[in-house]
Protein backbone atom coordinates (compact mmCIF):
# COMPACT_ATOMS: atom_id res chain seq x y z
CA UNK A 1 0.00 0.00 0.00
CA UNK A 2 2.69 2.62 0.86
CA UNK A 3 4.46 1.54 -2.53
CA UNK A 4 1.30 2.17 -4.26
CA UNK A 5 1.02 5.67 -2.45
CA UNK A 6 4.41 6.80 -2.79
CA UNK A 7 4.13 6.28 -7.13
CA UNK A 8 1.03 7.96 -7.02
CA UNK A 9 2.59 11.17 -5.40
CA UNK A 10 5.38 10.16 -7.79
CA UNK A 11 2.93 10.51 -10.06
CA UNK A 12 1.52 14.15 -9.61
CA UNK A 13 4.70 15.47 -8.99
CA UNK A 14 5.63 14.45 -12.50
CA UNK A 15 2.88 15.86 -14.42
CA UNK A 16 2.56 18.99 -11.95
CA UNK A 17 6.31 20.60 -11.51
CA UNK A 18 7.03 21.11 -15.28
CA UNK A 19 4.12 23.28 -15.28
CA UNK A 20 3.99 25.33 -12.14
CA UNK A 21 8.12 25.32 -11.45
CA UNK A 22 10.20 27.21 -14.40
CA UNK A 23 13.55 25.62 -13.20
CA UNK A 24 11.81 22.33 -13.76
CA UNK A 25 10.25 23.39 -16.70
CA UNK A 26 13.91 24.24 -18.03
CA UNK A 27 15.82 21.76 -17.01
CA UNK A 28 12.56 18.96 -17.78
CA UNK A 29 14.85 16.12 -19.28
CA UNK A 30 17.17 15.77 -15.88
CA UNK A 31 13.93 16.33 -13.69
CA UNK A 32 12.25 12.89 -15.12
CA UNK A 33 15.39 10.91 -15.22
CA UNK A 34 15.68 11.83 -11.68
CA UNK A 35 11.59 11.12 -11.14
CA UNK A 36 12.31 7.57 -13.01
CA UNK A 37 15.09 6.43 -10.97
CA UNK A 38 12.99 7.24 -7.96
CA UNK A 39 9.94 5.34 -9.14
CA UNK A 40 12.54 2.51 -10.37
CA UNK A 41 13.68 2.71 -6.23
CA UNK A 42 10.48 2.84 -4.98
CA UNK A 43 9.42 -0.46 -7.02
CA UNK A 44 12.50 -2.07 -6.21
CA UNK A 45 13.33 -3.27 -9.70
CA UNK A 46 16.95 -2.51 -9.69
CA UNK A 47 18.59 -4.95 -12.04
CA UNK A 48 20.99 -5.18 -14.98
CA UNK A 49 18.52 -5.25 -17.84
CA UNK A 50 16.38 -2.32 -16.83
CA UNK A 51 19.74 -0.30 -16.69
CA UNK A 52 21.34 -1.75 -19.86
CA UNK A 53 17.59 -0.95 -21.23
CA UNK A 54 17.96 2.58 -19.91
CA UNK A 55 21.45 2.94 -22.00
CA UNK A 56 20.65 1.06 -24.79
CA UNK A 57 16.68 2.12 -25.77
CA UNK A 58 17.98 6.06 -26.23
CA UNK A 59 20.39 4.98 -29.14
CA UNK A 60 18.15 4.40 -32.10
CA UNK A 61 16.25 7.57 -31.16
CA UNK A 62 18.74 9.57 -30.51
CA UNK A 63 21.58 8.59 -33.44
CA UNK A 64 18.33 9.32 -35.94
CA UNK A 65 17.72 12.82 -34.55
CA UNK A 66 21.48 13.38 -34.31
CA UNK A 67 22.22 12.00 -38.72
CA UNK A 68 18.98 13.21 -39.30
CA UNK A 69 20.26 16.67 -37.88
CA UNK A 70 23.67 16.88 -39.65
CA UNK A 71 21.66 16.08 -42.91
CA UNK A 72 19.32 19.31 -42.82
CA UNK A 73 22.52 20.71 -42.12
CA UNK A 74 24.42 20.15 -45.01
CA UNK A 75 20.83 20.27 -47.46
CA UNK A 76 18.73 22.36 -45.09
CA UNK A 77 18.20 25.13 -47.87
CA UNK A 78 16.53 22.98 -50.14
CA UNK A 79 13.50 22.42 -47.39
CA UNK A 80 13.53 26.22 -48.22
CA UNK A 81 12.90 25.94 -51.62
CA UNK A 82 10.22 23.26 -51.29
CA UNK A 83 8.28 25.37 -49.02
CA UNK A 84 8.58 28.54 -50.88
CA UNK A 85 7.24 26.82 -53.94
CA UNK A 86 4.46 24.72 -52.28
CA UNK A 87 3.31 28.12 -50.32
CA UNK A 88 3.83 30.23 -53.72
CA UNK A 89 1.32 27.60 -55.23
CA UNK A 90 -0.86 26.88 -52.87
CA UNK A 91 -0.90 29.92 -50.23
CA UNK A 92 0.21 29.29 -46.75
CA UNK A 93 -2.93 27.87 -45.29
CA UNK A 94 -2.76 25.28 -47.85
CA UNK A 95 0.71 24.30 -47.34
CA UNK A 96 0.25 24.02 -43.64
CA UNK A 97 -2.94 21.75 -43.93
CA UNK A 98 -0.80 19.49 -46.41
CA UNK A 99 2.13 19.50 -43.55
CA UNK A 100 -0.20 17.75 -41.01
CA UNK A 101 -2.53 15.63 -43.37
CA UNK A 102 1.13 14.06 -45.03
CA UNK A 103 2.75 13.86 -42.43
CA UNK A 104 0.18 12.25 -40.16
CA UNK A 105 -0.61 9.91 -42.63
CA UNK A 106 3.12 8.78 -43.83
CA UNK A 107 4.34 8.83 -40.02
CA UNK A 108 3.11 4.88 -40.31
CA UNK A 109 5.38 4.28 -42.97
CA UNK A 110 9.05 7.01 -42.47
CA UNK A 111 8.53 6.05 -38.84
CA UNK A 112 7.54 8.34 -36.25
CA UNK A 113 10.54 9.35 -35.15
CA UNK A 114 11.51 10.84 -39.24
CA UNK A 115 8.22 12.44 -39.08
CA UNK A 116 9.22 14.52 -36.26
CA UNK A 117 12.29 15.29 -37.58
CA UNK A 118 10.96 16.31 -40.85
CA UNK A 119 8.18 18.34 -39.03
CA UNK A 120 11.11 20.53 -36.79
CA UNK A 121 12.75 21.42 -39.81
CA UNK A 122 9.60 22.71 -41.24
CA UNK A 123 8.39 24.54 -38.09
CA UNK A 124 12.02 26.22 -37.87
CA UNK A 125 12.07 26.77 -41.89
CA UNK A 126 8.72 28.71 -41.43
CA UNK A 127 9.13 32.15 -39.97
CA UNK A 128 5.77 32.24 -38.26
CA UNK A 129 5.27 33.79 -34.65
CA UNK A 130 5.96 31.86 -32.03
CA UNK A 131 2.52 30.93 -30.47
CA UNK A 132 1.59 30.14 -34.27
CA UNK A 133 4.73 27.99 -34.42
CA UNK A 134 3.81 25.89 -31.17
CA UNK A 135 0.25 25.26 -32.48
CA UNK A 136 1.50 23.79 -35.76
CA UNK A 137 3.94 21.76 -34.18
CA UNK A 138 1.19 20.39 -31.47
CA UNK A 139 -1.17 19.99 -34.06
CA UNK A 140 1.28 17.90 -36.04
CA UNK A 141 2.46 15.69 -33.29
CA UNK A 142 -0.95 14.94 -32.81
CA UNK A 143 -1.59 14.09 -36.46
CA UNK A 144 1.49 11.92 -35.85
CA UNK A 145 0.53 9.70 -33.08
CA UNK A 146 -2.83 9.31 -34.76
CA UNK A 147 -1.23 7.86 -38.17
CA UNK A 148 1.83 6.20 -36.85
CA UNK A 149 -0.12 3.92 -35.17
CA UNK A 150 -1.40 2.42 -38.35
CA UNK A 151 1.50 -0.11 -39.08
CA UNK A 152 3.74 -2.33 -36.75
CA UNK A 153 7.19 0.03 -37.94
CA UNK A 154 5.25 3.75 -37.49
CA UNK A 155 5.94 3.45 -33.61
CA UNK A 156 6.01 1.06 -30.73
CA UNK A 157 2.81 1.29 -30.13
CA UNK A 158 1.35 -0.70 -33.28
CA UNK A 159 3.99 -3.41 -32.79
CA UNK A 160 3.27 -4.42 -29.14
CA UNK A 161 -0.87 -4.47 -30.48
CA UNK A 162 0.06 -6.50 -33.44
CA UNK A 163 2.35 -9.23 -31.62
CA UNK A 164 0.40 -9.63 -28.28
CA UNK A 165 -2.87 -10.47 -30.79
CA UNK A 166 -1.45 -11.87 -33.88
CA UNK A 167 -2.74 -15.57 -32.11
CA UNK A 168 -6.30 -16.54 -31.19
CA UNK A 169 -8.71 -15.27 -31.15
CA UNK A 170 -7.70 -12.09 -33.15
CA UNK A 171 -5.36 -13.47 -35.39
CA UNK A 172 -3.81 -9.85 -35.90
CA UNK A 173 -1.90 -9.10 -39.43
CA UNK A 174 -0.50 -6.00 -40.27
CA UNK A 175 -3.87 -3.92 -40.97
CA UNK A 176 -5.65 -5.09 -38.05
CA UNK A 177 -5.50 -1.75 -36.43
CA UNK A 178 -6.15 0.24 -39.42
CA UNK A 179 -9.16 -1.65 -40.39
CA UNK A 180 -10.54 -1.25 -36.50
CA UNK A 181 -9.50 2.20 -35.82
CA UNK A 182 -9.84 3.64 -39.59
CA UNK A 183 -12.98 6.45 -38.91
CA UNK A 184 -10.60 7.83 -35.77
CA UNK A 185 -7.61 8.17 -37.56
CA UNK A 186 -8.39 9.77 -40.73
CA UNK A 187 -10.90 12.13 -38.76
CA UNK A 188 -9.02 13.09 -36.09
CA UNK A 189 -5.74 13.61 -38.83
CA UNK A 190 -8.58 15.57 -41.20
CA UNK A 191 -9.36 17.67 -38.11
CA UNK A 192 -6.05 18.42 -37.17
CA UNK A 193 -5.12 19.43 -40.67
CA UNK A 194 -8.15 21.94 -40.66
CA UNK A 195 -6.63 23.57 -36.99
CA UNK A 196 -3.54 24.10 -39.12
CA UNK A 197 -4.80 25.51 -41.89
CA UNK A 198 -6.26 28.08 -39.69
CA UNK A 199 -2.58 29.49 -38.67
CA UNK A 200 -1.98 30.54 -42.00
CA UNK A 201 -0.86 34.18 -42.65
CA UNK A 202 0.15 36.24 -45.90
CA UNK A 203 3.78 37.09 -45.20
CA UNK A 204 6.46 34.95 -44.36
CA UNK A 205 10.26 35.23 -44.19
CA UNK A 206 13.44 33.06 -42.87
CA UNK A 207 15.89 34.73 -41.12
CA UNK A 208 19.36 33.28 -42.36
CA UNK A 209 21.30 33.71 -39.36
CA UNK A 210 18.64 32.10 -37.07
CA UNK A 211 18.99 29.29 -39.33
CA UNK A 212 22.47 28.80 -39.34
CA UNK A 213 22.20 28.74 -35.61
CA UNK A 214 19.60 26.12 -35.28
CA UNK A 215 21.47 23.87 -37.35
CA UNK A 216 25.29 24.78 -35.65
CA UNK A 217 26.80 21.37 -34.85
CA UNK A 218 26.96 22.52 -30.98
CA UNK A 219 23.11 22.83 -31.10
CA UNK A 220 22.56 19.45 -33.06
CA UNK A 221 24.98 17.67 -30.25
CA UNK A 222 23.16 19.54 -28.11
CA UNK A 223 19.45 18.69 -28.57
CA UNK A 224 20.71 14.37 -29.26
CA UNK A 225 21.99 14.66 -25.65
CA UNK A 226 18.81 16.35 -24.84
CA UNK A 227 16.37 12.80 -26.25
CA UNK A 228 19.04 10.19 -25.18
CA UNK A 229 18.84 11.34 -21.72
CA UNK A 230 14.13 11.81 -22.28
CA UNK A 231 13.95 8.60 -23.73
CA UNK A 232 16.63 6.77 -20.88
CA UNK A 233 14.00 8.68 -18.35
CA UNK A 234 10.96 7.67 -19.51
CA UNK A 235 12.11 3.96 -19.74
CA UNK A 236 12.51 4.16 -15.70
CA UNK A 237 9.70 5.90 -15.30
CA UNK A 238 7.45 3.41 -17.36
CA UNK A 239 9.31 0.74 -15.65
CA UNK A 240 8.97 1.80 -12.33
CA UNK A 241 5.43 2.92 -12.56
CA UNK A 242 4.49 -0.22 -13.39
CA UNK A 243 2.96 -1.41 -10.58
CA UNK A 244 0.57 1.64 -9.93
CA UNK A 245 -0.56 0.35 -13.12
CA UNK A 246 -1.07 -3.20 -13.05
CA UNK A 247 -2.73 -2.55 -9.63
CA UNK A 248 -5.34 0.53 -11.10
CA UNK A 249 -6.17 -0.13 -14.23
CA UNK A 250 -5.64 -3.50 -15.87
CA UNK A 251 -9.03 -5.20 -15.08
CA UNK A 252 -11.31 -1.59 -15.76
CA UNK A 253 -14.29 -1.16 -17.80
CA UNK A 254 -13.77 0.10 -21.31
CA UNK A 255 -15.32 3.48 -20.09
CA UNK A 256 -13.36 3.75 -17.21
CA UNK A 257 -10.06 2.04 -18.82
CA UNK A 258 -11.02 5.30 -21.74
CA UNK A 259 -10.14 7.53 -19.29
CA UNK A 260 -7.42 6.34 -16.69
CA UNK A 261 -5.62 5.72 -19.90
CA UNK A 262 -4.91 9.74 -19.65
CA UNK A 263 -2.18 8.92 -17.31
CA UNK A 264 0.18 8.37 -20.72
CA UNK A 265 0.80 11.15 -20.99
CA UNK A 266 3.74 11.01 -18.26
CA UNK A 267 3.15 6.74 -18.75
CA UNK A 268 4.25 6.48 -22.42
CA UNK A 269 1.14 4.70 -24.32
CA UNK A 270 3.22 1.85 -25.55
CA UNK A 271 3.96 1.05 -21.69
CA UNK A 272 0.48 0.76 -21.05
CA UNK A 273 -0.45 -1.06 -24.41
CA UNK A 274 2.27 -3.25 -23.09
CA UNK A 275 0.51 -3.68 -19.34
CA UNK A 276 -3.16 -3.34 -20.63
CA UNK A 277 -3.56 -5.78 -24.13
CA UNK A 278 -4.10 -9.73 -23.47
CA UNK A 279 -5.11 -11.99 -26.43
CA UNK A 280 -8.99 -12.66 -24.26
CA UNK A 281 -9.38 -9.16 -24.40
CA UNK A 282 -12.66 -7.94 -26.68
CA UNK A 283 -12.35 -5.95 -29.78
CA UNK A 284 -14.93 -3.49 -28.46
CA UNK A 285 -12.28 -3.02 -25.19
CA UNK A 286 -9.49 -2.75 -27.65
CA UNK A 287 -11.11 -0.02 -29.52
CA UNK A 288 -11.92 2.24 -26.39
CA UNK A 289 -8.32 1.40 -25.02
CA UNK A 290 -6.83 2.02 -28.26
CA UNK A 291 -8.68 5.23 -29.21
CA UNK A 292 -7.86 7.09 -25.85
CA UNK A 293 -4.20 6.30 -25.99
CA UNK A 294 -3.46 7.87 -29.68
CA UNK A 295 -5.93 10.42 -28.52
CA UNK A 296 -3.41 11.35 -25.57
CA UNK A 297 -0.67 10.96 -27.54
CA UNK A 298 0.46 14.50 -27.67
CA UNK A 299 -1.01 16.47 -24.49
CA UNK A 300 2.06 16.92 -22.80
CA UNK A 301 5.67 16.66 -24.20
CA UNK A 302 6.59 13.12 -22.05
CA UNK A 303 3.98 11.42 -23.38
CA UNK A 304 5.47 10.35 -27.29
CA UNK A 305 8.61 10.47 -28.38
CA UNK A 306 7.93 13.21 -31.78
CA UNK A 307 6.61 14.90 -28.56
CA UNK A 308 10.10 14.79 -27.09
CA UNK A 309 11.77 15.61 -30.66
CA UNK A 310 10.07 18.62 -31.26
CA UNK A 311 10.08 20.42 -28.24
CA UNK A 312 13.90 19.50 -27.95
CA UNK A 313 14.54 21.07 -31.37
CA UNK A 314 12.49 23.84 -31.03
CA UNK A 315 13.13 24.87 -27.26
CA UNK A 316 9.06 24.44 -26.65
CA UNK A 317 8.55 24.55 -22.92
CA UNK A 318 6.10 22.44 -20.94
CA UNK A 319 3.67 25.20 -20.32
CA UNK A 320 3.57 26.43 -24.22
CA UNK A 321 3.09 23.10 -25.25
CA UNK A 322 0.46 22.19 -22.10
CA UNK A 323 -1.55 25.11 -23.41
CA UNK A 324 -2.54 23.94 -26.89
CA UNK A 325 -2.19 20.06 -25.97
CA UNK A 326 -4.22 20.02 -22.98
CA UNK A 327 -7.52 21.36 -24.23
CA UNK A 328 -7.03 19.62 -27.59
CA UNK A 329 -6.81 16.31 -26.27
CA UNK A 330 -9.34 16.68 -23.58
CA UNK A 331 -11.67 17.94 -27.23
CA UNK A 332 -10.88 14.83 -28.86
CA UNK A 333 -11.19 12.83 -25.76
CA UNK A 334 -14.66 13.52 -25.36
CA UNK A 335 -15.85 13.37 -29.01
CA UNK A 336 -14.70 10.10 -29.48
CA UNK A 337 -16.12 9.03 -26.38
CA UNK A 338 -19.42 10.07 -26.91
CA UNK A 339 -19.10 8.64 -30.41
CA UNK A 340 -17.95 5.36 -28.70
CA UNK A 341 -20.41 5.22 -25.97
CA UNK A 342 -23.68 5.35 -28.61
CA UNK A 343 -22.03 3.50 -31.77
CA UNK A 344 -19.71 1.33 -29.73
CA UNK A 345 -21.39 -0.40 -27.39
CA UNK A 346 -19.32 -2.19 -24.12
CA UNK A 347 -21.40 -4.66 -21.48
CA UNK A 348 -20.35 -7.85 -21.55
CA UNK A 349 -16.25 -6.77 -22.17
């Protein structure tokens, strides 16, 4: 009982501090390593593999974000002349609506991660103001976690769904989540597109020297220090939070599971997939569980990794980002539960 009292304080602290404490706020990455070694401690689950986890899970992210980085340095300037030829055809609005809507929709296929690489360069390419610039990127990464989900190599996520039910009685292939979650996902990717295409404004210019800066080598070192040391964080944090959820949420109702699965946002959604999915479980409780995490997916910066990305790259703090993501994916949230709770219906799950 204490255990389970201490991670939920754990718990609060995590998703509180970044937003009501600017030194935490700043210095966010060594804050949650320092909140997952604690929960890792309180847990007791020191051992060799969750450490050698904690080094080794970091590298793929981070050497992408870091090659990735020293590409758009060398060939950033040509993202320039894409996007001054797609706006000069299409007008800004346009151009923004196609950034979301492609990029939500390809995320399943270049991988998350690429997305959110691709989507920073745009956002930094784009001389729009900076509320305007945190809205696009929000909206994006949103976009992102609804279409990555779509195949097993988008992001985690889809893989741990497709192995734990590719047996009976699901028999799971490939496109078993984009033939069950289909209406969401292009709906709430339409939707998001729409948000963006709002931001649009007539005048836009790049300021070279800004440029140059955000793509120095010291700032590209920089920011791949930044994710190794998120991603190493979250994988205590998910590890050693663990038991708070096994003991809270893995035999709910789909309504109530809907909900409670808002805690992903400091509990990465592939964690929980991970705790949550069994091969018994209905598809009608794999549709509300499903739904809410992708739905959650970009509220607060912890809670994906093009989350993480972005906000590295682009210096977005917790409360910017908190103030677009928050409302938005409470908004989603409860359209798709109401649409769930008439046109999906649960008893018996």
């Amino acid at each position: 009982m204490t255990q389970m009292v201490l991670l939920s304080i754990l718990l609060l602290i995590v998703l509180a501090l970044p937003l009501t404490i600017r030194k935490v706020e700043e210095n966010l990455e060594v804050f949650l390593l320092l909140c997952g070694i604690t929960a890792a401690t309180i847990s007791g689950i020191w051992h060799k593999e969750l450490v050698l986890d904690a080094v080794k899970e970091p590298l793929h992210i981070s050497s992408a974000v870091f090659l990735v980085g020293l590409l758009f340095k060398r060939y950033h300037q040509y993202t320039r002349v894409v996007l001054y030829k797609t706006i000069k055809t299409f007008g800004l609005s346009m151009t923004l609506f196609l950034v979301v809507a492609v990029l939500g929709l390809v995320s399943s296929i270049i991988t998350a991660i690429v997305a959110a690489l691709i989507l920073s360069e745009i956002a930094s390419t784009l001389d729009l103001e900076r509320s305007d610039q945190v809205k696009l990127v929000v909206y994006c990464c949103f976009a992102i976690s609804f279409g990555a989900v779509l195949t097993p190599i988008g992001e985690p996520l889809g893989t741990i769904v497709i192995n734990k039910l590719k047996g009976p009685p699901h028999y799971a292939d490939s496109f078993f989540i984009l033939k069950l979650l289909w209406p969401y996902i292009l709906s709430g990717i339409l939707f998001l597109s729409i948000l963006a295409f709002r931001i649009g404004r007539k005048d836009i210019k790049i300021e070279e020297s800004a440029q140059e800066a955000f793509h120095s080598f010291k700032e590209i070192v920089v920011r791949t220090l930044k994710v190794y040391i998120f991603v190493a964080a979250l994988t205590f944090l998910g590890e050693g939070l663990k038991p708070l959820a096994y003991k809270t949420i893995f035999h709910l109702s789909p309504p109530v599971l809907y909900w409670v699965n808002m805690v992903s946002v400091a509990l990465d959604n592939a964690t929980l997939a991970a705790i949550e999915i069994v091969p018994e479980m209905s598809v009608v409780k794999l549709e509300y569980l499903l739904v809410s995490l992708i739905a959650c997916g970009a509220m607060l910066i912890p809670a994906n990794i093009p989350n993480i990305i972005c906000a590295s790259k682009l210096n977005i703090g917790s409360k910017e980002w908190a103030k677009i993501g928050v409302p938005l994916a409470f908004s989603l949230m409860v359209v798709y539960f109401i649409f769930l709770m008439i046109f999906v219906p649960y008893p018996g799950t």
